[in-house]
PDB file of N, CA and C in Angstrom:
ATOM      1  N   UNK A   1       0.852  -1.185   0.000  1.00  0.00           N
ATOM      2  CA  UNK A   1       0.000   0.000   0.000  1.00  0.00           C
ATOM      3  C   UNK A   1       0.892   1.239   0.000  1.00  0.00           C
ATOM      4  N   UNK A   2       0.832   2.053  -0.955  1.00  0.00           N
ATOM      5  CA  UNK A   2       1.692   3.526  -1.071  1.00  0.00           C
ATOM      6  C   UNK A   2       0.939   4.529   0.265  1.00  0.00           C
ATOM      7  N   UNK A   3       2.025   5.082   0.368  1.00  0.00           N
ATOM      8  CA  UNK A   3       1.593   6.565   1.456  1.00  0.00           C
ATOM      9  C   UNK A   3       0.609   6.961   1.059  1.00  0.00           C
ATOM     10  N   UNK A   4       0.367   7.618  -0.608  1.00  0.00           N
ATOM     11  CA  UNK A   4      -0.945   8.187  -0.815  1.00  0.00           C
ATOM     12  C   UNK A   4      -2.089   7.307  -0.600  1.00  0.00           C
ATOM     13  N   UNK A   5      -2.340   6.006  -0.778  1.00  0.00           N
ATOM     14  CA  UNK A   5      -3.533   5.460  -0.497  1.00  0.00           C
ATOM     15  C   UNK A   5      -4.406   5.049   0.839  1.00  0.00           C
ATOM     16  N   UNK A   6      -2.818   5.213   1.766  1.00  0.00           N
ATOM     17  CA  UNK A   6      -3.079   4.686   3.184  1.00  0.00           C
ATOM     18  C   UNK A   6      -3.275   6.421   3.949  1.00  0.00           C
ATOM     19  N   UNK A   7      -3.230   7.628   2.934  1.00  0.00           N
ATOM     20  CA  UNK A   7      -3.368   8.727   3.499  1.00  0.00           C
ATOM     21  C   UNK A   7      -5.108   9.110   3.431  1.00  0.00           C
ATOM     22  N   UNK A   8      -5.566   8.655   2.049  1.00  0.00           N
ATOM     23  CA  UNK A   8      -6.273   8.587   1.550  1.00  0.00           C
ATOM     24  C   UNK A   8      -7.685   7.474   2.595  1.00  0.00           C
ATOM     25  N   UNK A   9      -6.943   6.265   2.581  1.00  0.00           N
ATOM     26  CA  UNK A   9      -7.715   5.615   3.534  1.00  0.00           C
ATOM     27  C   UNK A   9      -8.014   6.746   5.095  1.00  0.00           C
ATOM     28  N   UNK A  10      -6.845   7.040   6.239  1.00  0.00           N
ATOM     29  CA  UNK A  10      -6.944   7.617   6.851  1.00  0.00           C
ATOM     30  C   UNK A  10      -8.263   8.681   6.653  1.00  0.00           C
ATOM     31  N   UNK A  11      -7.973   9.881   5.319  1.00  0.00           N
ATOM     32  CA  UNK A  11      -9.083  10.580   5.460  1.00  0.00           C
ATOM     33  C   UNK A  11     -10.199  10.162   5.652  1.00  0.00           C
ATOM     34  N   UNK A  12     -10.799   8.965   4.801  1.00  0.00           N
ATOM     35  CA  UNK A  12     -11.994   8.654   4.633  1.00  0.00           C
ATOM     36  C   UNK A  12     -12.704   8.041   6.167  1.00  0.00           C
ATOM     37  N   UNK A  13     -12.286   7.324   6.621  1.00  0.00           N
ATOM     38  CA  UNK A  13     -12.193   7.259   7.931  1.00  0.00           C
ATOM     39  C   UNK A  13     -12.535   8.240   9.044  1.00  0.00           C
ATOM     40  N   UNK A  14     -11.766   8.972   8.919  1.00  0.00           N
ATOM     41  CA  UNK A  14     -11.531  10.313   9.880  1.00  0.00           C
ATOM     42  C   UNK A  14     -13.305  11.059   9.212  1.00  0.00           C
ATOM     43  N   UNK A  15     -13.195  10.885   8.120  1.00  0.00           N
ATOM     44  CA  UNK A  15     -14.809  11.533   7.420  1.00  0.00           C
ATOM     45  C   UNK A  15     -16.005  10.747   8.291  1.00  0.00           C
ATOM     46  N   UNK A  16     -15.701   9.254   8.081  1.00  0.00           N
ATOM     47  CA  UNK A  16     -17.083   8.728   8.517  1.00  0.00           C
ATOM     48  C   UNK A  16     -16.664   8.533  10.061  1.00  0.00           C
ATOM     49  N   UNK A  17     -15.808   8.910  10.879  1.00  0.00           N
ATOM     50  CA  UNK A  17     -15.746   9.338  11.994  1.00  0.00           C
ATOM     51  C   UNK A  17     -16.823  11.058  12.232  1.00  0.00           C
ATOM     52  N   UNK A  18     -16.752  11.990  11.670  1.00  0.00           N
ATOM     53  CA  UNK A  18     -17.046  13.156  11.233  1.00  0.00           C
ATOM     54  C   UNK A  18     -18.831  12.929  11.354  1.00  0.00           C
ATOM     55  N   UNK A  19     -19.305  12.156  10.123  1.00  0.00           N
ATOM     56  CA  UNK A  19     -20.484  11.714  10.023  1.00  0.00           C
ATOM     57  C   UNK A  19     -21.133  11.100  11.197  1.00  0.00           C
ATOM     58  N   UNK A  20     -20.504  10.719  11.588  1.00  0.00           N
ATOM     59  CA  UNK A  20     -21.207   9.176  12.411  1.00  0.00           C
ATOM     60  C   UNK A  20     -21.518  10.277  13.920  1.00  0.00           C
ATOM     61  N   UNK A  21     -20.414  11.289  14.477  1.00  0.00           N
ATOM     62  CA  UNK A  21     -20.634  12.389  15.785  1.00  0.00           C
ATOM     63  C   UNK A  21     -21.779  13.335  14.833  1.00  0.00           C
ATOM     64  N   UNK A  22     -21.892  13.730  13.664  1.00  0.00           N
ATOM     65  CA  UNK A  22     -23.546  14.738  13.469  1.00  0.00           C
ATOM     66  C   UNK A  22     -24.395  13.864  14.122  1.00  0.00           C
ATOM     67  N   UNK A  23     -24.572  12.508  13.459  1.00  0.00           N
ATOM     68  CA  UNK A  23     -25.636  11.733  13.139  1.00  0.00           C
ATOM     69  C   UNK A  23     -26.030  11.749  14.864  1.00  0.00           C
ATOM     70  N   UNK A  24     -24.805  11.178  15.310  1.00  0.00           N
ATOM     71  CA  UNK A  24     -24.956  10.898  17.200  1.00  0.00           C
ATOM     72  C   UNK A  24     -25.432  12.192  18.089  1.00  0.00           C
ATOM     73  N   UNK A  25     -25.267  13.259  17.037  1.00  0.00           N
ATOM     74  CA  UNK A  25     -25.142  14.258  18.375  1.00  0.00           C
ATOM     75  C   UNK A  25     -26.715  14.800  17.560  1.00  0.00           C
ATOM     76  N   UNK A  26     -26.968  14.798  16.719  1.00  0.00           N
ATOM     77  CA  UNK A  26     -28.714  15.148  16.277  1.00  0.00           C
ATOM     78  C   UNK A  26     -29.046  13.688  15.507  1.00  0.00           C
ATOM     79  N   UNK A  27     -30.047  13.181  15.950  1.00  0.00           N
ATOM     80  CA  UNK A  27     -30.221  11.702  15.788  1.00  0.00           C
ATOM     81  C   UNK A  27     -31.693  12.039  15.074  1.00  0.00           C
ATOM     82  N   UNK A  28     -32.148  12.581  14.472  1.00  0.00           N
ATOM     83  CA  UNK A  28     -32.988  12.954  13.072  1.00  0.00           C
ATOM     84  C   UNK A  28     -33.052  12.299  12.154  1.00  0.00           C
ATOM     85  N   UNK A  29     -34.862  11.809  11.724  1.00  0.00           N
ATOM     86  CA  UNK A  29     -34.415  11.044  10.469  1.00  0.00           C
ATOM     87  C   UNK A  29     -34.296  12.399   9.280  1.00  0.00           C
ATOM     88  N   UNK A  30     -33.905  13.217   9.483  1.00  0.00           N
ATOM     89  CA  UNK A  30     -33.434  14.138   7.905  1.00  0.00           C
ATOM     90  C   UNK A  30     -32.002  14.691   8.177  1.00  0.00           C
ATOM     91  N   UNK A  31     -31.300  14.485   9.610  1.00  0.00           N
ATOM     92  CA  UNK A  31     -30.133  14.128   9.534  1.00  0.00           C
ATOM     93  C   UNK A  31     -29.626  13.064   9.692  1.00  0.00           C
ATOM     94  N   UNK A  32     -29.907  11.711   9.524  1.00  0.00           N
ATOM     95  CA  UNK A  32     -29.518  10.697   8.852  1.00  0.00           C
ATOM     96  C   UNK A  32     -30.247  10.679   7.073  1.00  0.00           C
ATOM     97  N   UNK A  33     -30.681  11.375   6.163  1.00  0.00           N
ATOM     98  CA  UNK A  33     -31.311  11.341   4.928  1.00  0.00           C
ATOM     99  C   UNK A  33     -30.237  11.849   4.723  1.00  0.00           C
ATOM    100  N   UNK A  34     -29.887  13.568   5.450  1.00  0.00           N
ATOM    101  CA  UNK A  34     -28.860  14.359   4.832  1.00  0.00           C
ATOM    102  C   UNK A  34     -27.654  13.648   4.711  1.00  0.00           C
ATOM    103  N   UNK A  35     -27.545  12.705   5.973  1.00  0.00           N
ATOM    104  CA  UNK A  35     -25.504  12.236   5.857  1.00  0.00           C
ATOM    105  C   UNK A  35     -26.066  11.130   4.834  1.00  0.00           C
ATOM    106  N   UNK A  36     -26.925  10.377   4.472  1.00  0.00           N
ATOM    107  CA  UNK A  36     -27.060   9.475   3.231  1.00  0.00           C
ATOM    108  C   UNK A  36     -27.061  10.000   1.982  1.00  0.00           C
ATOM    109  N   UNK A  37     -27.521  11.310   1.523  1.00  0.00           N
ATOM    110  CA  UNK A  37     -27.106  11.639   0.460  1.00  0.00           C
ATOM    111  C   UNK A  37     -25.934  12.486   0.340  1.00  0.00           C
ATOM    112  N   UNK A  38     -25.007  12.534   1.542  1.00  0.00           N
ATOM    113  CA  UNK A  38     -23.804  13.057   1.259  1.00  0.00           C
ATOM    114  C   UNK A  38     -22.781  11.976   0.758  1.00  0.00           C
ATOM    115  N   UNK A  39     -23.228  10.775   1.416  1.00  0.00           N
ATOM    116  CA  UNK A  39     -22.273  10.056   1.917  1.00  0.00           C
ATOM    117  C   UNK A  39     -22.479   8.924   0.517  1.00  0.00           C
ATOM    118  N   UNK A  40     -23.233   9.009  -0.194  1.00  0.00           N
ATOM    119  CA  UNK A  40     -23.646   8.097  -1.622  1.00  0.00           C
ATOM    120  C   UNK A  40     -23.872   8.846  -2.696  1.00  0.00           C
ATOM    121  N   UNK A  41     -22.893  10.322  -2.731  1.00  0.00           N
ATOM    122  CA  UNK A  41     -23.597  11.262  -3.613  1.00  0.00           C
ATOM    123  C   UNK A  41     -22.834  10.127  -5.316  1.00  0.00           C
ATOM    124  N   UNK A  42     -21.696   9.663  -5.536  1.00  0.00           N
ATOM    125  CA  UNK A  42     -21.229   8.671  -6.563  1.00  0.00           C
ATOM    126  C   UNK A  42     -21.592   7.544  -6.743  1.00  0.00           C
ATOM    127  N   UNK A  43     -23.017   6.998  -6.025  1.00  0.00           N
ATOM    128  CA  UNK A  43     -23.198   5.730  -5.820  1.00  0.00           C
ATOM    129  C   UNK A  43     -22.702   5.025  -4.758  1.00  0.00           C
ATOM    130  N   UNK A  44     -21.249   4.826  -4.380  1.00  0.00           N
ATOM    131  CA  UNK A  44     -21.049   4.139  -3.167  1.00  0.00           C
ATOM    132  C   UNK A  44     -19.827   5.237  -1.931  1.00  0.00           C
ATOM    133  N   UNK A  45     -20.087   4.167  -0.725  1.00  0.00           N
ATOM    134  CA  UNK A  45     -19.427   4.692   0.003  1.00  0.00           C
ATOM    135  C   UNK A  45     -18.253   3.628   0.042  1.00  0.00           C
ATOM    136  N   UNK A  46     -16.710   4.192   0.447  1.00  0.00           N
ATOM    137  CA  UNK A  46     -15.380   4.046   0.948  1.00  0.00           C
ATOM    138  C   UNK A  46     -15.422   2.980   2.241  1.00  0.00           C
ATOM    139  N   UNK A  47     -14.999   1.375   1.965  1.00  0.00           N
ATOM    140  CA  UNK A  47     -15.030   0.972   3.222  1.00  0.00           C
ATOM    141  C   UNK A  47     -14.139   1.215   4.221  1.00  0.00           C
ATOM    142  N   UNK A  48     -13.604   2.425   4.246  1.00  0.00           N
ATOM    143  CA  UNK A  48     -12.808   2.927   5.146  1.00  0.00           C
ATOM    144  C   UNK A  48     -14.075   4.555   6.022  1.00  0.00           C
ATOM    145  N   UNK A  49     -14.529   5.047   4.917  1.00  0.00           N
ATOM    146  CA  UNK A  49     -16.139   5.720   6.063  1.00  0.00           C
ATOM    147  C   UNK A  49     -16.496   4.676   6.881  1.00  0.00           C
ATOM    148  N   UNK A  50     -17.154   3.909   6.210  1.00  0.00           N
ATOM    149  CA  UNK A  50     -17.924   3.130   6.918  1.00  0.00           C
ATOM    150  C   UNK A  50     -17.672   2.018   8.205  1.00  0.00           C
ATOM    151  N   UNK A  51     -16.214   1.975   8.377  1.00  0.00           N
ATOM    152  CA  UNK A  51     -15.315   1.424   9.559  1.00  0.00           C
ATOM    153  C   UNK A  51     -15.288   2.668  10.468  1.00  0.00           C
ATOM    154  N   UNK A  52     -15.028   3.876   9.587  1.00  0.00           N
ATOM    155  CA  UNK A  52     -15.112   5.022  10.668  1.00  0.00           C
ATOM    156  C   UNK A  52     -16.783   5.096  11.298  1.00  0.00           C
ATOM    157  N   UNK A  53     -17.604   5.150  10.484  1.00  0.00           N
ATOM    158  CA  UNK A  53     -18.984   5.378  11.293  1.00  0.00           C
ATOM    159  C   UNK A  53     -18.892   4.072  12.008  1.00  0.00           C
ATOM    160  N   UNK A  54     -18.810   3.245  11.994  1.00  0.00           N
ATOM    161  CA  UNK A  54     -19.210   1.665  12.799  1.00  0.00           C
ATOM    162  C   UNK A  54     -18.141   2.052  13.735  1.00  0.00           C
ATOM    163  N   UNK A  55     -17.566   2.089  13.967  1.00  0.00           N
ATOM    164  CA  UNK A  55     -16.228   2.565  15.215  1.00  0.00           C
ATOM    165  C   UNK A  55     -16.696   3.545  15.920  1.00  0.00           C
ATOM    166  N   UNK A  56     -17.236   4.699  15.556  1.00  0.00           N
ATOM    167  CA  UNK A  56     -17.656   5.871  16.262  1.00  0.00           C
ATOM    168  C   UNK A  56     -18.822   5.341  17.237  1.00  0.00           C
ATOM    169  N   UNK A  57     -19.915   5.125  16.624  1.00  0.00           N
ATOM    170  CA  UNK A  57     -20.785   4.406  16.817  1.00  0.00           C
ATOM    171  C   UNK A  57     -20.852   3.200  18.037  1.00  0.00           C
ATOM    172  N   UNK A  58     -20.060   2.326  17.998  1.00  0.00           N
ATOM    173  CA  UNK A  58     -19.463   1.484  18.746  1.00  0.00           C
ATOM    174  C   UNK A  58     -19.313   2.081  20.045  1.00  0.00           C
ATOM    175  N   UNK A  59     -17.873   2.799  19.835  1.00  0.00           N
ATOM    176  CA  UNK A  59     -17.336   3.456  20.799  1.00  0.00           C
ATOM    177  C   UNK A  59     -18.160   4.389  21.726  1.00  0.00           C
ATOM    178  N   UNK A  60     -19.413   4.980  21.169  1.00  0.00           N
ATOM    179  CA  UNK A  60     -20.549   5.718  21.747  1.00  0.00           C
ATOM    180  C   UNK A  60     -21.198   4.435  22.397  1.00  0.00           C
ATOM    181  N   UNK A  61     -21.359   3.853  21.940  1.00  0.00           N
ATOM    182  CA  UNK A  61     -22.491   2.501  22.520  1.00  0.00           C
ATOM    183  C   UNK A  61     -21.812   2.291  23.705  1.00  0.00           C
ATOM    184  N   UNK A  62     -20.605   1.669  23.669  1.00  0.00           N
ATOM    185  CA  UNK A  62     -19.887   0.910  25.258  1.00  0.00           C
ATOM    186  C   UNK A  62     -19.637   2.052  25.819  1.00  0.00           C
ATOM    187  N   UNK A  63     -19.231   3.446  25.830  1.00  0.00           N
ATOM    188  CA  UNK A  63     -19.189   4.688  26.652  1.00  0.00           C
ATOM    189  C   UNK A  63     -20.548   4.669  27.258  1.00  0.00           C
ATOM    190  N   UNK A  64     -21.784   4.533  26.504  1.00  0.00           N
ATOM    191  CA  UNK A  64     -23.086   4.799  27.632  1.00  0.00           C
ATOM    192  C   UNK A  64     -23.181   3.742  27.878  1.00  0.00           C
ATOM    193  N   UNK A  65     -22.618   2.067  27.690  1.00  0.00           N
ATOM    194  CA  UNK A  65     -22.935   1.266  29.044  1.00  0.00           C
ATOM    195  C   UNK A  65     -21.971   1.074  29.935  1.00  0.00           C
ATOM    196  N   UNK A  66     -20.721   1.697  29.626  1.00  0.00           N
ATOM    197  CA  UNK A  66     -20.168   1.911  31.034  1.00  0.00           C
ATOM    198  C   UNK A  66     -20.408   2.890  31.903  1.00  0.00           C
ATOM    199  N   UNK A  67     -21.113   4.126  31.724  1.00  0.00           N
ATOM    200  CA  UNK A  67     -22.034   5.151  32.256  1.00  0.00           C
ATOM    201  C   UNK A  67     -23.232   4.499  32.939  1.00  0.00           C
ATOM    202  N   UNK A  68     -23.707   3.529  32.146  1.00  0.00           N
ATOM    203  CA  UNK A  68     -25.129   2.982  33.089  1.00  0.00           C
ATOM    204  C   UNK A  68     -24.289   1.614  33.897  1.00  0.00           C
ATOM    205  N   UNK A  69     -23.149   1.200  33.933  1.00  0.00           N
ATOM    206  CA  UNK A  69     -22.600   0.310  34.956  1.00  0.00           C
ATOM    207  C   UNK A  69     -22.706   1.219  35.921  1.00  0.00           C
ATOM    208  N   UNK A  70     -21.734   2.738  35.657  1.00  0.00           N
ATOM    209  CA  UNK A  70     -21.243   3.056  37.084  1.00  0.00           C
ATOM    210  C   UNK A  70     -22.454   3.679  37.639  1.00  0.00           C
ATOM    211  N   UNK A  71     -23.217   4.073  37.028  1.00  0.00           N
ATOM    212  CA  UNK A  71     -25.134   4.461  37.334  1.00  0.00           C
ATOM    213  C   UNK A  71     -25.796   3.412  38.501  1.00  0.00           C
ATOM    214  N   UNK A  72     -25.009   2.029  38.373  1.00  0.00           N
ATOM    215  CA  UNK A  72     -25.859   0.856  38.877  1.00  0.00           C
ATOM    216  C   UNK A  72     -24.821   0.643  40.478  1.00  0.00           C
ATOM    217  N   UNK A  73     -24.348   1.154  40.014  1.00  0.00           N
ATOM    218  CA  UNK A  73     -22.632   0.772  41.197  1.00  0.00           C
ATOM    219  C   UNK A  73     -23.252   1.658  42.321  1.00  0.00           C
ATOM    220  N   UNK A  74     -23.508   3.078  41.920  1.00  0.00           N
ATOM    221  CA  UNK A  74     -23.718   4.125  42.873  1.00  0.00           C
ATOM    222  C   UNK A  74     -25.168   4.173  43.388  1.00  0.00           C
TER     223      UNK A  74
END
């Protein structure tokens, strides 16, 4: 893999990292329409977005159940 492609990967990533905190932080179905027609404006999306949104995503999920562990602790 050359520098440019693995730079290239990085961005795309870092993008559907980008996407995935709108979507989380206004959870709208016309901001999830809007990041779908940003995010498929060529037909497809980069499986390097889409590791970034599934990662973001993720990482939001186990942050609020370790928030509702320590919720249960106290």
């Amino acid at each position: 893999m050359t520098n440019d492609t693995q730079t290239q990967n990085d961005e795309d990533f870092d993008y559907g990292c980008e996407c995935a905190m709108k979507l989380l932080n206004e959870p709208t179905e016309d901001c999830l329409n809007d990041l779908i027609d940003e995010l498929d404006e060529d037909g497809m999306i980069a499986t390097e977005v889409v590791y970034g949104l599934l990662a973001t995503i993720l990482m939001s999920m186990s942050s609020e159940d370790e928030e509702d562990e320590d919720q249960e602790i106290q």
